[in-house]
Protein backbone atom coordinates (compact mmCIF):
# COMPACT_ATOMS: atom_id res chain seq x y z
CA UNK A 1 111.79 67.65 162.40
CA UNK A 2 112.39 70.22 164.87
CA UNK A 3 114.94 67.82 166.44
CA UNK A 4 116.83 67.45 163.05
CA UNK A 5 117.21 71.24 163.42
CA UNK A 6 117.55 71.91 166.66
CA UNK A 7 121.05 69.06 166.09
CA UNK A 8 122.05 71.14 163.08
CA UNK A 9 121.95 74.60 164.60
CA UNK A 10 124.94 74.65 166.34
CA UNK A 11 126.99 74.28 163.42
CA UNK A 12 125.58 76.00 160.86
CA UNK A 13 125.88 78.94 163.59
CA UNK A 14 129.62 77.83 164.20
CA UNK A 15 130.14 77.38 160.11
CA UNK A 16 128.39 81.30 159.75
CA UNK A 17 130.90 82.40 162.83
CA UNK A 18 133.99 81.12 161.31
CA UNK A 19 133.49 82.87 157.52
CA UNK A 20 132.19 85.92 159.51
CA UNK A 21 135.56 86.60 161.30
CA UNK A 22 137.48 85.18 158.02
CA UNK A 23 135.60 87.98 156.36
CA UNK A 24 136.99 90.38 159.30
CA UNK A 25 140.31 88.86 158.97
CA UNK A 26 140.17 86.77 162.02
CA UNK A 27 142.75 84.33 161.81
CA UNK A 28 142.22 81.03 160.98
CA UNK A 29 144.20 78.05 163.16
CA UNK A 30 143.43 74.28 162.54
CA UNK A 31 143.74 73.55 165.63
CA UNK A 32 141.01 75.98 166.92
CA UNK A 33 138.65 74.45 164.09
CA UNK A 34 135.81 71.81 165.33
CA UNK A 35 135.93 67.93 163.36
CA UNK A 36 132.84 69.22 161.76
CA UNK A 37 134.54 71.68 159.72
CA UNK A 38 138.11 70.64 160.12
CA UNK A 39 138.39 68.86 156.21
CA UNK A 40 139.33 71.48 153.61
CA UNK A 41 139.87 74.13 155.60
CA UNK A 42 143.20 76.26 154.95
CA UNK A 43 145.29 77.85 158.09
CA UNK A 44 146.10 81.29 157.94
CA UNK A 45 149.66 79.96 157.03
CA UNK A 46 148.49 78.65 154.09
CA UNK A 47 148.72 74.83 155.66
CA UNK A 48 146.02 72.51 155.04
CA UNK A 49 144.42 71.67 157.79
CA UNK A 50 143.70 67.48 158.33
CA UNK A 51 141.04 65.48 160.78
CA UNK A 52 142.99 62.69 162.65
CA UNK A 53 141.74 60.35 165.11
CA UNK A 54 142.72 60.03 168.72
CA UNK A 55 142.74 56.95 170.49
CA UNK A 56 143.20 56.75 173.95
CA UNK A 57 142.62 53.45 176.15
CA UNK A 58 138.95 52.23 176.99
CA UNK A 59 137.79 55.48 175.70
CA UNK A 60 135.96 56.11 172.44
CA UNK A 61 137.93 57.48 169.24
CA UNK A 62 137.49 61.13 169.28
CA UNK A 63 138.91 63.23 166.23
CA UNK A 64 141.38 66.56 166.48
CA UNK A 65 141.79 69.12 163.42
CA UNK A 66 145.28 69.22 162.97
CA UNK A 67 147.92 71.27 161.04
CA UNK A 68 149.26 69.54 157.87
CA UNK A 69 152.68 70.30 156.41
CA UNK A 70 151.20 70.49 153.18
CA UNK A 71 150.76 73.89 151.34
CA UNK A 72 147.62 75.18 149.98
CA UNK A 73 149.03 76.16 146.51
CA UNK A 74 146.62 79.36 145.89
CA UNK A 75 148.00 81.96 148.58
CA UNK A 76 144.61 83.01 147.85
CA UNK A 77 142.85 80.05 150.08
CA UNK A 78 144.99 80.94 153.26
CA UNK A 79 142.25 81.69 156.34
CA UNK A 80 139.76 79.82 154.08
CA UNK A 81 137.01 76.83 155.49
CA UNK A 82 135.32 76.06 152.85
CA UNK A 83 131.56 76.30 152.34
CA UNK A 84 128.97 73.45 152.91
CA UNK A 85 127.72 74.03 149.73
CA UNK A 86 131.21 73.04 147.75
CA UNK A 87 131.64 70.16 150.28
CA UNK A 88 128.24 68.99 148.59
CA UNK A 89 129.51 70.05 145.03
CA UNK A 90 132.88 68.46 145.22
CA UNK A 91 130.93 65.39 146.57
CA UNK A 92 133.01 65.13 149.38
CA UNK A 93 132.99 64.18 152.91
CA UNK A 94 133.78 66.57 156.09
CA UNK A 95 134.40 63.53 157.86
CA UNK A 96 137.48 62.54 156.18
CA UNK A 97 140.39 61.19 157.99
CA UNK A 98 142.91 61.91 156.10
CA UNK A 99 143.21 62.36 152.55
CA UNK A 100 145.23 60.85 149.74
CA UNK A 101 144.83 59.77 145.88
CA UNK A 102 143.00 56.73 146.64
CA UNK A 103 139.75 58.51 146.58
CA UNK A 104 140.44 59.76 142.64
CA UNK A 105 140.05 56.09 141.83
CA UNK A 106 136.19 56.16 143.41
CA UNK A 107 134.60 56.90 140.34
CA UNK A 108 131.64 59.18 142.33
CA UNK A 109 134.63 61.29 143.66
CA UNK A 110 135.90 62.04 140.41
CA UNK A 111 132.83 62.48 139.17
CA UNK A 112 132.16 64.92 141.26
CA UNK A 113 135.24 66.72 142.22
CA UNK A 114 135.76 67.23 137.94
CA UNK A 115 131.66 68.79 137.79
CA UNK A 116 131.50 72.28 136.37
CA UNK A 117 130.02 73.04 139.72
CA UNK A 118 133.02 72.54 141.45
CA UNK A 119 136.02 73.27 139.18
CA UNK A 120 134.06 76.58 138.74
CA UNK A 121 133.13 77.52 141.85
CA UNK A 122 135.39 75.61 144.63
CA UNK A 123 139.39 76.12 144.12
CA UNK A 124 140.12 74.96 147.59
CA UNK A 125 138.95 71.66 146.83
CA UNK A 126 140.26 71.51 142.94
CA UNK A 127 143.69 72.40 144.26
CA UNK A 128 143.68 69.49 146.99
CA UNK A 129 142.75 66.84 144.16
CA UNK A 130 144.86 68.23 141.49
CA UNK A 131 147.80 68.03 143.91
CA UNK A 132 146.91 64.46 144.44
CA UNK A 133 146.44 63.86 141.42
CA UNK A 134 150.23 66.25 140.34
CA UNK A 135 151.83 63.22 143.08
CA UNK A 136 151.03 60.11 141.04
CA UNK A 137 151.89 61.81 138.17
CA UNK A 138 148.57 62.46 136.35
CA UNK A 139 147.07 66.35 135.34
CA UNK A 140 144.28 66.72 137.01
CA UNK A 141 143.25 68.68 134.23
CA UNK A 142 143.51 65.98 131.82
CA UNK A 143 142.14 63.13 134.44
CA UNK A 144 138.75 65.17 134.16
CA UNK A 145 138.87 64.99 130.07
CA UNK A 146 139.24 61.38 130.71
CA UNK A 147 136.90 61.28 133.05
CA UNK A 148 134.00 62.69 131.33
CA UNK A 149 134.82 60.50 127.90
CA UNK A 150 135.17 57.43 129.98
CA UNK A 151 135.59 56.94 133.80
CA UNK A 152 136.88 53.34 133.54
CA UNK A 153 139.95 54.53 131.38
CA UNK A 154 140.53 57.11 134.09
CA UNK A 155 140.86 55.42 136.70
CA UNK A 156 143.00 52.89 134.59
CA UNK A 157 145.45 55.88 134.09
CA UNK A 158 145.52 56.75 137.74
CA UNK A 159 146.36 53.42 138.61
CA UNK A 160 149.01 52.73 136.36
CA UNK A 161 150.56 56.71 136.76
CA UNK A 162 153.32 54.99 138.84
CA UNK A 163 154.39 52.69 135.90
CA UNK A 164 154.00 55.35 133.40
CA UNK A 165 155.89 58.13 135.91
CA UNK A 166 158.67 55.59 136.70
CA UNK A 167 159.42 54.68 132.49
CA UNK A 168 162.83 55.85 131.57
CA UNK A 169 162.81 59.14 129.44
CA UNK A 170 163.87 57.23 125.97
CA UNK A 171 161.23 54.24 126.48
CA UNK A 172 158.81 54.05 123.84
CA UNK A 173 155.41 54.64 124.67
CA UNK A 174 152.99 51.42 124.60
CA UNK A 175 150.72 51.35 121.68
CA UNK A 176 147.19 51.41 123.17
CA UNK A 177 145.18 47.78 122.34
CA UNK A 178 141.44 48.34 119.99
């Protein structure tokens, strides 16, 4: 047990650090930011900040925090890395390489990322999916509704977003089947 700690201590010390001097208005730079804490985190610009893998010849992956071009939509998030305790909310993972809509069609992630506990309490993360969700063409808003009457159907309507965001303005709307 005291090894388990002992393993964890470092970064729950870095993780208190880094919202310390965000409360002091240190600034916050991907780049800077350790793969342990890297996924939703928000630069100081406002840029999202994204865990990407490294490969280098004969030696082991290793993973860098990089600066995304993406925007955090809530100027409010700027300088923000967000808590353990909304990564475990949003049931999502810190070691994500990466993110894209895909993981809306997991039903656990949606699940999840739509609970009270984070759409109340964790707008980093709700702004990420409902900006993933805004690109195929689905409100995120209305993707939870879904979602809590019946996953399968939402993750139908993720999927076929792209055939229902490419339909021509004056196409008639399919009639659903009983």
């Amino acid at each position: 047990m005291a090894s388990v700690l002992h393993a964890k201590l470092p970064a729950f010390v870095f993780s208190v650090s880094l919202l310390l001097s965000s409360a002091l208005g240190a600034r916050v730079v991907c780049e800077q930011l350790t793969a342990e804490v890297c996924a939703f985190a928000v630069s100081s610009t406002s840029r999202r900040c994204v865990l990407e893998t490294t490969h280098c010849a004969g030696r082991p992956t290793e993973y860098e925090c990089r600066t995304s071009e993406v925007v955090a939509a809530d100027g409010r998030l700027s300088g923000l890395v967000e808590t353990d305790a909304c990564v475990r909310a949003c049931g999502v993972d810190r070691a994500t390489v990466g993110i894209s809509s895909d993981s809306l069609l997991d039903p656990r992630v949606a699940g999840a990322v739509c609970s009270a506990a984070c759409l109340r309490g964790c707008p980093n993360i709700v702004d990420l999916y409902a900006n993933l969700a805004a690109g195929e063409g689905v409100a995120f808003s209305e993707l939870c509704e879904v979602h809590r009457a019946n996953p399968r159907r939402a993750m139908s309507q993720l999927q076929s977003s792209g055939e229902a965001h490419d339909a021509p303005a004056s196409a008639p709307s399919p009639t659903p089947s009983p």
